[in-house]
PDB file of N, CA and C in Angstrom:
ATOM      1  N   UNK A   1     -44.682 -32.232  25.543  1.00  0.00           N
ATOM      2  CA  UNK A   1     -43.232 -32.153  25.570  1.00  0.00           C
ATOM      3  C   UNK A   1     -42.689 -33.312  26.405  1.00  0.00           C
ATOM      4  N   UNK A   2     -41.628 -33.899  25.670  1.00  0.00           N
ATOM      5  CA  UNK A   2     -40.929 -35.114  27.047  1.00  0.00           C
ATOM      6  C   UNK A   2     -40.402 -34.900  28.015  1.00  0.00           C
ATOM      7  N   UNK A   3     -40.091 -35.396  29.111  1.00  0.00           N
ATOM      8  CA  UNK A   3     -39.625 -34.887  29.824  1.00  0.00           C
ATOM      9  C   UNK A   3     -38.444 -35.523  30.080  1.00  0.00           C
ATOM     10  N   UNK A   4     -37.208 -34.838  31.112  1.00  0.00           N
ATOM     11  CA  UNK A   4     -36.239 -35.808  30.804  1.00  0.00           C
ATOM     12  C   UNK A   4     -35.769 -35.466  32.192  1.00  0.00           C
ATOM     13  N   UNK A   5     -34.576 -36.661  32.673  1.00  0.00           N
ATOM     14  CA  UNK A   5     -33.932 -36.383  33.659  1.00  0.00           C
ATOM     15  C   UNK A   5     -32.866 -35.402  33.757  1.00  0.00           C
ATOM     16  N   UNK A   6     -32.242 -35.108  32.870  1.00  0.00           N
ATOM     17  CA  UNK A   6     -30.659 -34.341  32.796  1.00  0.00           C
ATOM     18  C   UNK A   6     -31.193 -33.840  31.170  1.00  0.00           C
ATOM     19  N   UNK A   7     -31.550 -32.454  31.346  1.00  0.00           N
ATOM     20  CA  UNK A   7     -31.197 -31.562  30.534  1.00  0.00           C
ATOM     21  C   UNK A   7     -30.322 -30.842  30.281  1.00  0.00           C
ATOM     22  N   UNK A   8     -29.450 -30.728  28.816  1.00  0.00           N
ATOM     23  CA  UNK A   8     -27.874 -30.427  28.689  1.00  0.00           C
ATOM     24  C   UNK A   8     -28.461 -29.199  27.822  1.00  0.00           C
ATOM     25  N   UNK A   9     -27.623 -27.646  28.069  1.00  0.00           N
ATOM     26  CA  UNK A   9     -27.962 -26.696  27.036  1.00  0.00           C
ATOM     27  C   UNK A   9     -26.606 -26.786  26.421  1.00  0.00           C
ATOM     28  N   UNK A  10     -27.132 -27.116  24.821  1.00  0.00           N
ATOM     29  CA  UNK A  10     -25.693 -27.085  23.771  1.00  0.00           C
ATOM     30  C   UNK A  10     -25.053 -28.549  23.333  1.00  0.00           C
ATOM     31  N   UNK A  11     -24.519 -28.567  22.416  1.00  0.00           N
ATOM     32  CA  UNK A  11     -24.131 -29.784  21.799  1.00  0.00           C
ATOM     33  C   UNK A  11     -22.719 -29.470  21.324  1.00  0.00           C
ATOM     34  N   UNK A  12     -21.858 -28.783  21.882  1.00  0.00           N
ATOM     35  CA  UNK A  12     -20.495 -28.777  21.675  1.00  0.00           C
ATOM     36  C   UNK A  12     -20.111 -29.961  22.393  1.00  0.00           C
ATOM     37  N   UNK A  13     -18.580 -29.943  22.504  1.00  0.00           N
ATOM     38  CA  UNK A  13     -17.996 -30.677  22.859  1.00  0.00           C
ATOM     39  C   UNK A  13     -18.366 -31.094  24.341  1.00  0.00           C
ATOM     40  N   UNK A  14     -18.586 -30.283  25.080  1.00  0.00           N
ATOM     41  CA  UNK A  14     -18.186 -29.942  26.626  1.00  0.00           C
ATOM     42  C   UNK A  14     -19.602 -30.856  26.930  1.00  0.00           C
ATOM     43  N   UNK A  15     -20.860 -30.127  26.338  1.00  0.00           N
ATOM     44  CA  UNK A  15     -22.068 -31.007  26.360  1.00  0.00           C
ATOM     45  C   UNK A  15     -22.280 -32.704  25.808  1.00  0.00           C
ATOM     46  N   UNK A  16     -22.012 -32.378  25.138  1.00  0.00           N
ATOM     47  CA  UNK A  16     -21.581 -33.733  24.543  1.00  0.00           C
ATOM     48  C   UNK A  16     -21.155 -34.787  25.589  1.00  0.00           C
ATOM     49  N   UNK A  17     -19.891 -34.693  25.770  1.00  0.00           N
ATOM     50  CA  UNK A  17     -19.138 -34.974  26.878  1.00  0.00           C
ATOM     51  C   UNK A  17     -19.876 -35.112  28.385  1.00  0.00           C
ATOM     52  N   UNK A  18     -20.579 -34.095  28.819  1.00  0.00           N
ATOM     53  CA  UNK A  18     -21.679 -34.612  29.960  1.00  0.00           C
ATOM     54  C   UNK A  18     -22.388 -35.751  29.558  1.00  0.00           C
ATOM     55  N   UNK A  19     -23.449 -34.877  28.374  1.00  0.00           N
ATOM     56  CA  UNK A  19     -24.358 -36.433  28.557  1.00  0.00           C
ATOM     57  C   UNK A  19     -23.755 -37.806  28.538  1.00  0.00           C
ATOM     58  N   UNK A  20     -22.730 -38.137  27.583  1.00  0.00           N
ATOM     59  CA  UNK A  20     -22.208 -38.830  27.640  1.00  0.00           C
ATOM     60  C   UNK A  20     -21.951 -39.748  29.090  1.00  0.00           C
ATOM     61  N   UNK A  21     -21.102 -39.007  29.873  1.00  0.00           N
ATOM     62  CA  UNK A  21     -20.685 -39.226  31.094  1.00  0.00           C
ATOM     63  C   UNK A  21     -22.193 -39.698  32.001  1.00  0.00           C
ATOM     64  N   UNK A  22     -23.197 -38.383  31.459  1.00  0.00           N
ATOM     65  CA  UNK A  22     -23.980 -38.843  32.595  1.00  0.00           C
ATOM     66  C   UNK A  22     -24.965 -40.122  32.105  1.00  0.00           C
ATOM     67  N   UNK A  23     -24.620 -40.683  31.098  1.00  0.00           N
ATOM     68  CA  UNK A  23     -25.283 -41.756  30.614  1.00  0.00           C
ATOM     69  C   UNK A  23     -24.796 -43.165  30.883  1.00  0.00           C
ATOM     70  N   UNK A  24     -23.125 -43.101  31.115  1.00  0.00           N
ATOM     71  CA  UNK A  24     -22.232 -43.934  31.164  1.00  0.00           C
ATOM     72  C   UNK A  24     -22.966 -44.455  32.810  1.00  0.00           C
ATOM     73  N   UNK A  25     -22.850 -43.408  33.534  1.00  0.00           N
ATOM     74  CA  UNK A  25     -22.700 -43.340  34.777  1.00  0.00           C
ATOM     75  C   UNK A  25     -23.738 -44.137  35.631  1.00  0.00           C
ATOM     76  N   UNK A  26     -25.036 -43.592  35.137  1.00  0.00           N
ATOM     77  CA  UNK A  26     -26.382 -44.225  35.560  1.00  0.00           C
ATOM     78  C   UNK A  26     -26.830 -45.672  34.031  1.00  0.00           C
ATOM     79  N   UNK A  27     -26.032 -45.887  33.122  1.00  0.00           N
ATOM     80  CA  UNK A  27     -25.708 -47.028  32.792  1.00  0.00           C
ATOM     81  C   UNK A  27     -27.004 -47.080  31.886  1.00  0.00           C
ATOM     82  N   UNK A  28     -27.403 -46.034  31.009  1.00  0.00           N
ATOM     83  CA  UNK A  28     -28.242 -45.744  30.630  1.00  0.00           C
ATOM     84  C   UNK A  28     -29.802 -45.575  30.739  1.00  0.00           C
ATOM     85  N   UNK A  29     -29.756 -45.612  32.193  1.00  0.00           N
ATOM     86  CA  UNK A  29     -30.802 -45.498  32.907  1.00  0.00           C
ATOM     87  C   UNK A  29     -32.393 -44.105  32.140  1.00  0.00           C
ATOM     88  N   UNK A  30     -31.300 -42.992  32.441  1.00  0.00           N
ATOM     89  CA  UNK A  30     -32.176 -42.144  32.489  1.00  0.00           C
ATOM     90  C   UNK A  30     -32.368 -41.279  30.887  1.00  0.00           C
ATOM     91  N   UNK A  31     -33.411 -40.915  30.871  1.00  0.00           N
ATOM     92  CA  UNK A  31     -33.625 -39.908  29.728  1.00  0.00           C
ATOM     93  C   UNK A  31     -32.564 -38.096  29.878  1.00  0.00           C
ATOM     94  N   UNK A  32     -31.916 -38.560  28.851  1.00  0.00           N
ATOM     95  CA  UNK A  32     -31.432 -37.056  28.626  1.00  0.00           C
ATOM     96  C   UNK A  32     -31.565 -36.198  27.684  1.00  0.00           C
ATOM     97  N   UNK A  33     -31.515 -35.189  27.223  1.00  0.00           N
ATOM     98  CA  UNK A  33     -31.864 -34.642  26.372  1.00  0.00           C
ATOM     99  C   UNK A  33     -31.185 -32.925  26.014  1.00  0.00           C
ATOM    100  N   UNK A  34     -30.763 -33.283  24.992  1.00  0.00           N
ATOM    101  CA  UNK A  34     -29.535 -31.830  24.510  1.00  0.00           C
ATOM    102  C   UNK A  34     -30.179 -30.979  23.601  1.00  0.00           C
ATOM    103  N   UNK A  35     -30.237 -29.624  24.094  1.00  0.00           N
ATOM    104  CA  UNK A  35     -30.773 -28.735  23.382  1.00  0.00           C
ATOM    105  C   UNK A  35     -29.360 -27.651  23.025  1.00  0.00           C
ATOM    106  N   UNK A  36     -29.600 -27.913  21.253  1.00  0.00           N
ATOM    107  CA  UNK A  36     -28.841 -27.490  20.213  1.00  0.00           C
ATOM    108  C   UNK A  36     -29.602 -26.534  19.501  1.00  0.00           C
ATOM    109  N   UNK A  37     -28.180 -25.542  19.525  1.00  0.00           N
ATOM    110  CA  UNK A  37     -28.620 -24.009  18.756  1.00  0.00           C
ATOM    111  C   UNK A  37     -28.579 -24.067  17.308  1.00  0.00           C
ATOM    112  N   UNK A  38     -26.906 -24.491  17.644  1.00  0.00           N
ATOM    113  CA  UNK A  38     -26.085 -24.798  15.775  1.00  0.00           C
ATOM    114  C   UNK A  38     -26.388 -26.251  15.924  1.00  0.00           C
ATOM    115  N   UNK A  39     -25.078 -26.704  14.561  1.00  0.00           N
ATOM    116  CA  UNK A  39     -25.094 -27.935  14.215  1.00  0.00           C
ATOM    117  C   UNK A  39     -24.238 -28.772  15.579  1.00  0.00           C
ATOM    118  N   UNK A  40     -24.211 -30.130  15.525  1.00  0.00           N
ATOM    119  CA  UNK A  40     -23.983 -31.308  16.371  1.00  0.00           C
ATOM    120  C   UNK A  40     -22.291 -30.775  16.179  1.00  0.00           C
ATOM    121  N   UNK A  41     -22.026 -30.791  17.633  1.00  0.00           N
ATOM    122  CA  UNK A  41     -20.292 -30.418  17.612  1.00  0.00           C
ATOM    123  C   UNK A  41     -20.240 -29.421  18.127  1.00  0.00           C
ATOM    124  N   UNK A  42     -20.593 -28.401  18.002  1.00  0.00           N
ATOM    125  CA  UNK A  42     -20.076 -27.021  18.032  1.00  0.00           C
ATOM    126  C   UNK A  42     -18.886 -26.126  17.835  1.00  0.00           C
ATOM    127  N   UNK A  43     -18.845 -25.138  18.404  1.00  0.00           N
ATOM    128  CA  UNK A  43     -17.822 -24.104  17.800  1.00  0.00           C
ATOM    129  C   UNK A  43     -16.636 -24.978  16.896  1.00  0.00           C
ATOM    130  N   UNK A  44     -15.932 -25.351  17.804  1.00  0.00           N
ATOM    131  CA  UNK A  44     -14.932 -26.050  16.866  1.00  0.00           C
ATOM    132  C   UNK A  44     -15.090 -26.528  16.330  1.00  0.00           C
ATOM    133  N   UNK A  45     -15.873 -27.997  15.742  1.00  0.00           N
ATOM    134  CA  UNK A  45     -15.701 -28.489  14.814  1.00  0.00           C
ATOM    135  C   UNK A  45     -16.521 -27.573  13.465  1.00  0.00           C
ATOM    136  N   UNK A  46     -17.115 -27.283  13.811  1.00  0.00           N
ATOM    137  CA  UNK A  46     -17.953 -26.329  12.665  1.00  0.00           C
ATOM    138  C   UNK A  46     -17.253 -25.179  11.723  1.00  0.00           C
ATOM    139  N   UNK A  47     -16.850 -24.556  13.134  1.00  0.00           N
ATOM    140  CA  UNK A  47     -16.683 -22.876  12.544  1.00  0.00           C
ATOM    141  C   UNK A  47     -15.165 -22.729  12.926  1.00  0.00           C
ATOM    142  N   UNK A  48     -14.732 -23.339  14.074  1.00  0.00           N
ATOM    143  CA  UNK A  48     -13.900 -22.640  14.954  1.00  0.00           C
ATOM    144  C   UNK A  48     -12.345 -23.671  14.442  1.00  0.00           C
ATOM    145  N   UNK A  49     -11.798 -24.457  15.725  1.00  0.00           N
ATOM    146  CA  UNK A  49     -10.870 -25.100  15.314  1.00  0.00           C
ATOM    147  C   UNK A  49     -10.062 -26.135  14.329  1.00  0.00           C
ATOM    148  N   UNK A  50     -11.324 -26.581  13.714  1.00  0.00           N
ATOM    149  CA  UNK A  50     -10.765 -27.632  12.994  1.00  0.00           C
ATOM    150  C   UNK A  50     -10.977 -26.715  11.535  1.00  0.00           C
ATOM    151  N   UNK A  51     -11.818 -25.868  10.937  1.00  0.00           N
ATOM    152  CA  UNK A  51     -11.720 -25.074   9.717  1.00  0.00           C
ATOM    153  C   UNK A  51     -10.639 -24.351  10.074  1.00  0.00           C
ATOM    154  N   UNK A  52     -10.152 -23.527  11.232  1.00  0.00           N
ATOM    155  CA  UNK A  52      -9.039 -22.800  10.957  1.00  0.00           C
ATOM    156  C   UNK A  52      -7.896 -23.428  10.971  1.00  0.00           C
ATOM    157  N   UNK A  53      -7.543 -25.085  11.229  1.00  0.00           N
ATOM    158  CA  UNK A  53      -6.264 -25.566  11.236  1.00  0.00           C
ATOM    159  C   UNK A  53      -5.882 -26.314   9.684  1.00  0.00           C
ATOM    160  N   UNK A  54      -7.080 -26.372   9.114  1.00  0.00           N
ATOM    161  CA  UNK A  54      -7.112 -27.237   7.657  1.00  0.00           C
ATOM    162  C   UNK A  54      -6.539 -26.013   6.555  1.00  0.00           C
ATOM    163  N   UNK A  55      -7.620 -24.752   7.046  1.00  0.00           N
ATOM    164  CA  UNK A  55      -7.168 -23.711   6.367  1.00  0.00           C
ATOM    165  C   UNK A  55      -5.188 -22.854   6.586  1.00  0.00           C
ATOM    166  N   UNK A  56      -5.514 -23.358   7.838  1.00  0.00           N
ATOM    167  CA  UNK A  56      -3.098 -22.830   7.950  1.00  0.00           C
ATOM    168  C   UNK A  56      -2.555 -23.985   7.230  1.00  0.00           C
ATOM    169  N   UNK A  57      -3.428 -25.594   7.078  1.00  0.00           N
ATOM    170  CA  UNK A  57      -2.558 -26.169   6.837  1.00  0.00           C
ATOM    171  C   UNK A  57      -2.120 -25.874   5.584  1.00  0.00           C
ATOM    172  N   UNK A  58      -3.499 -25.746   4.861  1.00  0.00           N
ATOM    173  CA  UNK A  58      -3.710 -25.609   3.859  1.00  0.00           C
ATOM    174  C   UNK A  58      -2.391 -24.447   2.749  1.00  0.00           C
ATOM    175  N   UNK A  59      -2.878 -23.239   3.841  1.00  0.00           N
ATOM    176  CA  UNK A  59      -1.919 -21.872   3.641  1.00  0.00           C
ATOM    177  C   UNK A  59      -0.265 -22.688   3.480  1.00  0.00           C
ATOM    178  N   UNK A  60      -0.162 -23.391   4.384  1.00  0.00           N
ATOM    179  CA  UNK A  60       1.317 -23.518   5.153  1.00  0.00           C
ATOM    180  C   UNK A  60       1.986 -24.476   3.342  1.00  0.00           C
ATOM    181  N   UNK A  61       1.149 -25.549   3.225  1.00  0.00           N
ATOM    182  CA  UNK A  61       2.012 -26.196   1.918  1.00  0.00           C
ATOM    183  C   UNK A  61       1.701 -25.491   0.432  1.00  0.00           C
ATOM    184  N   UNK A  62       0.813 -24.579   0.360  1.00  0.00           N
ATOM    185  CA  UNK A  62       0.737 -23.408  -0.765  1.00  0.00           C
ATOM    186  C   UNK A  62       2.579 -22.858  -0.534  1.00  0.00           C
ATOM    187  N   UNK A  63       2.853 -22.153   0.900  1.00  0.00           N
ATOM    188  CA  UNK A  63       3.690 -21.629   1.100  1.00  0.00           C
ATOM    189  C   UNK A  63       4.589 -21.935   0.676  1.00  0.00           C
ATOM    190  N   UNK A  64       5.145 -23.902   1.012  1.00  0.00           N
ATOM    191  CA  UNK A  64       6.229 -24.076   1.146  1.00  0.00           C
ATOM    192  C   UNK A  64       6.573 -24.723  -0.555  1.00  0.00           C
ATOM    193  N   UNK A  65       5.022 -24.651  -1.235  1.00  0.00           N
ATOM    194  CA  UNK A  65       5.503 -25.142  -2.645  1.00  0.00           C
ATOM    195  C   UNK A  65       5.841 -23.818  -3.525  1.00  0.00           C
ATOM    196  N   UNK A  66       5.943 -22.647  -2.921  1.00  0.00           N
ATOM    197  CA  UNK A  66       5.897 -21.679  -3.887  1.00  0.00           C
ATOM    198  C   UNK A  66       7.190 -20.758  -3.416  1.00  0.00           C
ATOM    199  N   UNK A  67       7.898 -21.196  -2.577  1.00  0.00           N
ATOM    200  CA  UNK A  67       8.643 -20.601  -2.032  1.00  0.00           C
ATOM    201  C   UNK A  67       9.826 -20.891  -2.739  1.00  0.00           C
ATOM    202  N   UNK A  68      10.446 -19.731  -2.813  1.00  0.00           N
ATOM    203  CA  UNK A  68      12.117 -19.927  -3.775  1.00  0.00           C
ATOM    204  C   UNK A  68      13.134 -20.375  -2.822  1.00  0.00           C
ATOM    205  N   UNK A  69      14.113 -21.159  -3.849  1.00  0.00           N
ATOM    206  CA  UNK A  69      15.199 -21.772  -3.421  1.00  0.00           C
ATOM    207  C   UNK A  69      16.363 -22.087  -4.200  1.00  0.00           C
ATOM    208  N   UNK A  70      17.565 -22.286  -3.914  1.00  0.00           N
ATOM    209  CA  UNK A  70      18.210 -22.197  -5.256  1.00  0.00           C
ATOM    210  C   UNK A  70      18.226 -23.526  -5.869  1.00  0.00           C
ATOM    211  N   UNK A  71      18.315 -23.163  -7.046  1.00  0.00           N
ATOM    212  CA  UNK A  71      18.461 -24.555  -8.111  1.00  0.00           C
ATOM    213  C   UNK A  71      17.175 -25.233  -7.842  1.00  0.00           C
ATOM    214  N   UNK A  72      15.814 -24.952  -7.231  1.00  0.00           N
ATOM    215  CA  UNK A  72      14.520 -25.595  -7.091  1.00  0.00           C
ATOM    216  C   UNK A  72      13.666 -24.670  -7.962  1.00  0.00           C
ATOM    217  N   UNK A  73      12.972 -25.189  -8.911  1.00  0.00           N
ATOM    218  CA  UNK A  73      11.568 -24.614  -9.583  1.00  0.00           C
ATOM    219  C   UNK A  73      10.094 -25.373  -8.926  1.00  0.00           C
ATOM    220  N   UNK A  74       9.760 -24.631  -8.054  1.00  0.00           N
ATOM    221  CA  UNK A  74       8.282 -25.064  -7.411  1.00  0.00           C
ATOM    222  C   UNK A  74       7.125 -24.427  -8.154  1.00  0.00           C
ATOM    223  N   UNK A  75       6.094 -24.735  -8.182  1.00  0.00           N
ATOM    224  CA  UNK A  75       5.125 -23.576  -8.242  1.00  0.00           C
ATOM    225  C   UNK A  75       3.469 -24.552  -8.262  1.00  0.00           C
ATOM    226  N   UNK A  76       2.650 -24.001  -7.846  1.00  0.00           N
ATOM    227  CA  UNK A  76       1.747 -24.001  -6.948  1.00  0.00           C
ATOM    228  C   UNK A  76       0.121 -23.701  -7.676  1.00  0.00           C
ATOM    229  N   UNK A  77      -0.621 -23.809  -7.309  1.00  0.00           N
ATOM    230  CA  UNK A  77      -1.970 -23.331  -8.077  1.00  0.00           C
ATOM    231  C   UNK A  77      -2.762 -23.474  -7.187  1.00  0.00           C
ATOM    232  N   UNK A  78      -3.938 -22.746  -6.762  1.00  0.00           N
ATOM    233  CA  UNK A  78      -4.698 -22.568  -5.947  1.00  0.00           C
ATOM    234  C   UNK A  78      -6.160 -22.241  -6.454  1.00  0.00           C
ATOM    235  N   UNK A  79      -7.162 -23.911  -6.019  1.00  0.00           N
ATOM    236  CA  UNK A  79      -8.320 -23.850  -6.334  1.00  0.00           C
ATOM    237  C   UNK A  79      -9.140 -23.119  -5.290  1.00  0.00           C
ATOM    238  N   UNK A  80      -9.965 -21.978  -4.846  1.00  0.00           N
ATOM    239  CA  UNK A  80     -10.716 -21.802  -3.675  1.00  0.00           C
ATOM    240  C   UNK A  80     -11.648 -22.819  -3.472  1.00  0.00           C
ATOM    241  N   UNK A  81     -12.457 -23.232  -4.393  1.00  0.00           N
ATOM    242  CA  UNK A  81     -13.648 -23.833  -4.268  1.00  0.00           C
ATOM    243  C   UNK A  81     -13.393 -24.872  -4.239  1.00  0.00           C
ATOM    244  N   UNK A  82     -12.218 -25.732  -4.489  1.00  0.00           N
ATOM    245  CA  UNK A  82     -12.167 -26.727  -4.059  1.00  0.00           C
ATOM    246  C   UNK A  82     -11.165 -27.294  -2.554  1.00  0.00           C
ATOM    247  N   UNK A  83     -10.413 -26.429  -2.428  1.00  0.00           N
ATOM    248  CA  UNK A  83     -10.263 -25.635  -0.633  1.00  0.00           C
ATOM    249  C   UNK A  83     -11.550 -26.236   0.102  1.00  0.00           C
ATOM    250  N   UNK A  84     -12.877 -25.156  -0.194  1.00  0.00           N
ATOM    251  CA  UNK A  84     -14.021 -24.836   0.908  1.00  0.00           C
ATOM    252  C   UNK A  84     -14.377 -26.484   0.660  1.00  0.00           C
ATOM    253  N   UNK A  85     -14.086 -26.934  -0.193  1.00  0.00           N
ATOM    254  CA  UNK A  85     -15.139 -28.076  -0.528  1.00  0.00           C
ATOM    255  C   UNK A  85     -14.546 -29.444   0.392  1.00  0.00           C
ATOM    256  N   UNK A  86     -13.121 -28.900   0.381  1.00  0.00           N
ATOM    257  CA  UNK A  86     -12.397 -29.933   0.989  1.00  0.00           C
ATOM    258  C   UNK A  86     -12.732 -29.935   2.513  1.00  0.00           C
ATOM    259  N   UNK A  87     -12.810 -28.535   2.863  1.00  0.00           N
ATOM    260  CA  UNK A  87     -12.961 -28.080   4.151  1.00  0.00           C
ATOM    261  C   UNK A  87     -14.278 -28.701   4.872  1.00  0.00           C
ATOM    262  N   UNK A  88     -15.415 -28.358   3.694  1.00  0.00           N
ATOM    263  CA  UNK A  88     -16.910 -28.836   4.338  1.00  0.00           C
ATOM    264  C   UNK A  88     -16.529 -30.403   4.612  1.00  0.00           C
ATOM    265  N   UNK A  89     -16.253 -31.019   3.689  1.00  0.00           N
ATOM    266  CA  UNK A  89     -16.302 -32.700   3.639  1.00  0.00           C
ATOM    267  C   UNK A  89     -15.292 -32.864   5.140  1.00  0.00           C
ATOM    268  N   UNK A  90     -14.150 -32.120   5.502  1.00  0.00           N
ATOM    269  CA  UNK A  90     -13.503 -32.790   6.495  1.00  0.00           C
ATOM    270  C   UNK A  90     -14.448 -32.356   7.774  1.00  0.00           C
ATOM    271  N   UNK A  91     -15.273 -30.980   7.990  1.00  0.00           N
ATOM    272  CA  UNK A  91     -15.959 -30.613   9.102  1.00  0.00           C
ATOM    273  C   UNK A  91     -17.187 -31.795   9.072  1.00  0.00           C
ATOM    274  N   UNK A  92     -17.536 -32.324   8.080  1.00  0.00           N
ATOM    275  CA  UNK A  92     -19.189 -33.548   8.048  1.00  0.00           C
ATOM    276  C   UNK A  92     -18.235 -35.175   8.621  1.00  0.00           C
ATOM    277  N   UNK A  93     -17.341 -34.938   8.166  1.00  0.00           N
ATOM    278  CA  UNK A  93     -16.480 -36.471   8.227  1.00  0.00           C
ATOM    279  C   UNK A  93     -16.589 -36.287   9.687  1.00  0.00           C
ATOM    280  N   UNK A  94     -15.823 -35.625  10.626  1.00  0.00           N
ATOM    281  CA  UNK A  94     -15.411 -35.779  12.067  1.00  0.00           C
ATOM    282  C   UNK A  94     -17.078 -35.611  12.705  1.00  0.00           C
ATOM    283  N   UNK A  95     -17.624 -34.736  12.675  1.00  0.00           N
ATOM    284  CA  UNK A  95     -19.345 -34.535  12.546  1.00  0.00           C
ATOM    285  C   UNK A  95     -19.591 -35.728  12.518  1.00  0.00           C
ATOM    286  N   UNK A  96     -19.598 -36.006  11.530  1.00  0.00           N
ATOM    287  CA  UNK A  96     -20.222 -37.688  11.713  1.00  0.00           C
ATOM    288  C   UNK A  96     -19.504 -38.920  12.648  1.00  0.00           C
ATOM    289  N   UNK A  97     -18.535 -38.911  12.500  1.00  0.00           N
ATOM    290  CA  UNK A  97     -17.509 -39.843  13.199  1.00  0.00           C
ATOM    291  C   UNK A  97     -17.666 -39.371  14.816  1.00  0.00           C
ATOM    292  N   UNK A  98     -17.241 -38.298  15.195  1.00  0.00           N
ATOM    293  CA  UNK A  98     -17.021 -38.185  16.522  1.00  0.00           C
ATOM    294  C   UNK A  98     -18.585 -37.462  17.138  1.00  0.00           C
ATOM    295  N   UNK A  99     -19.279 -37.338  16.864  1.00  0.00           N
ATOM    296  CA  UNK A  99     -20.666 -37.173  17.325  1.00  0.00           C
ATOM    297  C   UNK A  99     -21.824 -37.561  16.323  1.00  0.00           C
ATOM    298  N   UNK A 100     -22.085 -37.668  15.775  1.00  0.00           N
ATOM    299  CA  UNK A 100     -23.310 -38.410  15.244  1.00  0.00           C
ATOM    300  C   UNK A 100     -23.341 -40.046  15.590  1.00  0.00           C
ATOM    301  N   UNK A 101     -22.588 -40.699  15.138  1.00  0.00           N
ATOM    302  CA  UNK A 101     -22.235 -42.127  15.096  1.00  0.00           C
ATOM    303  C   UNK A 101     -22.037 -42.614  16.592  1.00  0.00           C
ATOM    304  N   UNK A 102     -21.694 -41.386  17.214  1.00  0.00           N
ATOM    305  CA  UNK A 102     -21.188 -42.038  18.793  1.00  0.00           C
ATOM    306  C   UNK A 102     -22.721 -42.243  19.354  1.00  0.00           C
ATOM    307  N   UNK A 103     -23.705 -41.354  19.139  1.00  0.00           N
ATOM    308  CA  UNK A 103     -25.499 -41.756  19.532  1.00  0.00           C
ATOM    309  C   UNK A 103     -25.738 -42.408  19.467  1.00  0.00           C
ATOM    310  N   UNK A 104     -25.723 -43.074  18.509  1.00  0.00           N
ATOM    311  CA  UNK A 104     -26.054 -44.340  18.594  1.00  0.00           C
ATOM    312  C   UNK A 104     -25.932 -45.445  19.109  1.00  0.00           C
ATOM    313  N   UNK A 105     -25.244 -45.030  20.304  1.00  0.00           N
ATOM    314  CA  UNK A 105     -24.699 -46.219  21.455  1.00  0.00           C
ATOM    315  C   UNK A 105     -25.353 -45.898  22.853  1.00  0.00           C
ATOM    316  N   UNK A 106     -25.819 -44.871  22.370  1.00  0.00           N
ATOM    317  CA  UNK A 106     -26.870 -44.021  23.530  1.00  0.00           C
ATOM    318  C   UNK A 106     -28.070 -43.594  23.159  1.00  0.00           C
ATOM    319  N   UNK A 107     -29.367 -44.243  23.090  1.00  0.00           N
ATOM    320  CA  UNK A 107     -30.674 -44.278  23.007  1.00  0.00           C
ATOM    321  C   UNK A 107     -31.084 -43.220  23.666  1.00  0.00           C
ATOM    322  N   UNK A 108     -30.531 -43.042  24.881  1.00  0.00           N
ATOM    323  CA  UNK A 108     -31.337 -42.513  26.089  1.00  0.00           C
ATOM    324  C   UNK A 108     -31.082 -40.915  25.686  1.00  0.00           C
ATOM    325  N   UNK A 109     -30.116 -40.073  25.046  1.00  0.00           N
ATOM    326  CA  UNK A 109     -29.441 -39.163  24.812  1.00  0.00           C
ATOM    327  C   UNK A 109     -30.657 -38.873  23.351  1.00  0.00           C
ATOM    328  N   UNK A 110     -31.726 -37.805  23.567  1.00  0.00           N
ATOM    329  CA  UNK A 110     -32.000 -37.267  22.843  1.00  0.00           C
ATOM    330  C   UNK A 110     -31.754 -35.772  22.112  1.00  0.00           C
ATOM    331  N   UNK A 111     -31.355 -35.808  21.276  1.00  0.00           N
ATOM    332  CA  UNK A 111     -31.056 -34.069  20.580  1.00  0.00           C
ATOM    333  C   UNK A 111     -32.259 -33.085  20.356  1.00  0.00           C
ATOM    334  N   UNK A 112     -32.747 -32.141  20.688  1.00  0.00           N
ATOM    335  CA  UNK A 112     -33.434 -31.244  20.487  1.00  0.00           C
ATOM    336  C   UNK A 112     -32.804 -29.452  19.649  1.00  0.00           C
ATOM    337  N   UNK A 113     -33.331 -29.412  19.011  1.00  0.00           N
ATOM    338  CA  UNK A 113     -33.327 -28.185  18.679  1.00  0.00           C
ATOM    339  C   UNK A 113     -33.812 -27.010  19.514  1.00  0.00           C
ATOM    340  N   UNK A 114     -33.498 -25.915  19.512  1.00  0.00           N
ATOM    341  CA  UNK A 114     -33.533 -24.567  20.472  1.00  0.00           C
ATOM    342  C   UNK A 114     -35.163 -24.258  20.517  1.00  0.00           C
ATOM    343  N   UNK A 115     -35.668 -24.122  19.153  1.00  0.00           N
ATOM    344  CA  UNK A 115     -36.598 -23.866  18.901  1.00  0.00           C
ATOM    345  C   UNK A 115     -38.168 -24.794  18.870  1.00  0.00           C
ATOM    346  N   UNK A 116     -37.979 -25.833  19.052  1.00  0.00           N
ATOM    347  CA  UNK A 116     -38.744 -27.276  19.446  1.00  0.00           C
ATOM    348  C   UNK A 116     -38.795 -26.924  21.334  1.00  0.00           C
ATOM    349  N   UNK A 117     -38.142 -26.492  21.751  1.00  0.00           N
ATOM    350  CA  UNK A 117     -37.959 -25.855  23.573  1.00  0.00           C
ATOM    351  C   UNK A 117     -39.348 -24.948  23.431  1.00  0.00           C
ATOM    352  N   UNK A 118     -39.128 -24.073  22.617  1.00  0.00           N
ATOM    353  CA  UNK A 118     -40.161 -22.591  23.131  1.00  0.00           C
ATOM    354  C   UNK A 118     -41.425 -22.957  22.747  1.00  0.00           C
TER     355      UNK A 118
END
């Protein structure tokens, strides 16, 4: 097993954000290493904040195209599957952009899985 200087539990934001810092800091000195449950990001970008704000947004202009008014004919159609599909591609886009791509400026910052630990 490697060993490392600064072991981070989790790869959300907050973790992320340490190693980061603690990589900046000692100027990439030391070995770090992040042990991840879920996917790269966590809660929010995955599951949590950014699927539930795509999905109101989503809700919010369904709403405002279907909504009556006088002398306006709107109306609206609603794909699900292409919703979720939209949804996955925007949770992999920021995924990739704001943590995958940022590693690569940091060697020293290794990712581990939960189960590669035991």
């Amino acid at each position: 097993m490697k060993k490392y200087d600064l072991l981070i539990i989790g790869c959300g934001a907050s973790g992320f954000a340490a190693a980061i810092k603690a990589s900046e800091l000692t100027e990439n000195k030391i070995k770090i290493g992040m042990v991840c449950k879920g996917p790269l990001g966590g809660t929010c970008v995955n599951v949590g904040c950014v699927p539930s704000k795509y999905l109101i947004e989503i809700s919010n202009k369904y709403f405002l195209t279907t909504k009556e008014m006088a002398g306006l004919e709107l109306s609206a159609k609603m794909n699900f599957t292409e919703i979720m599909d939209g949804l996955r591609k925007t949770v992999e886009e920021l995924r990739n952009e704001k943590y995958e791509k940022v590693l690569d400026y940091y060697p020293n910052i290794n990712l581990k899985e939960e189960k590669q630990l035991l």
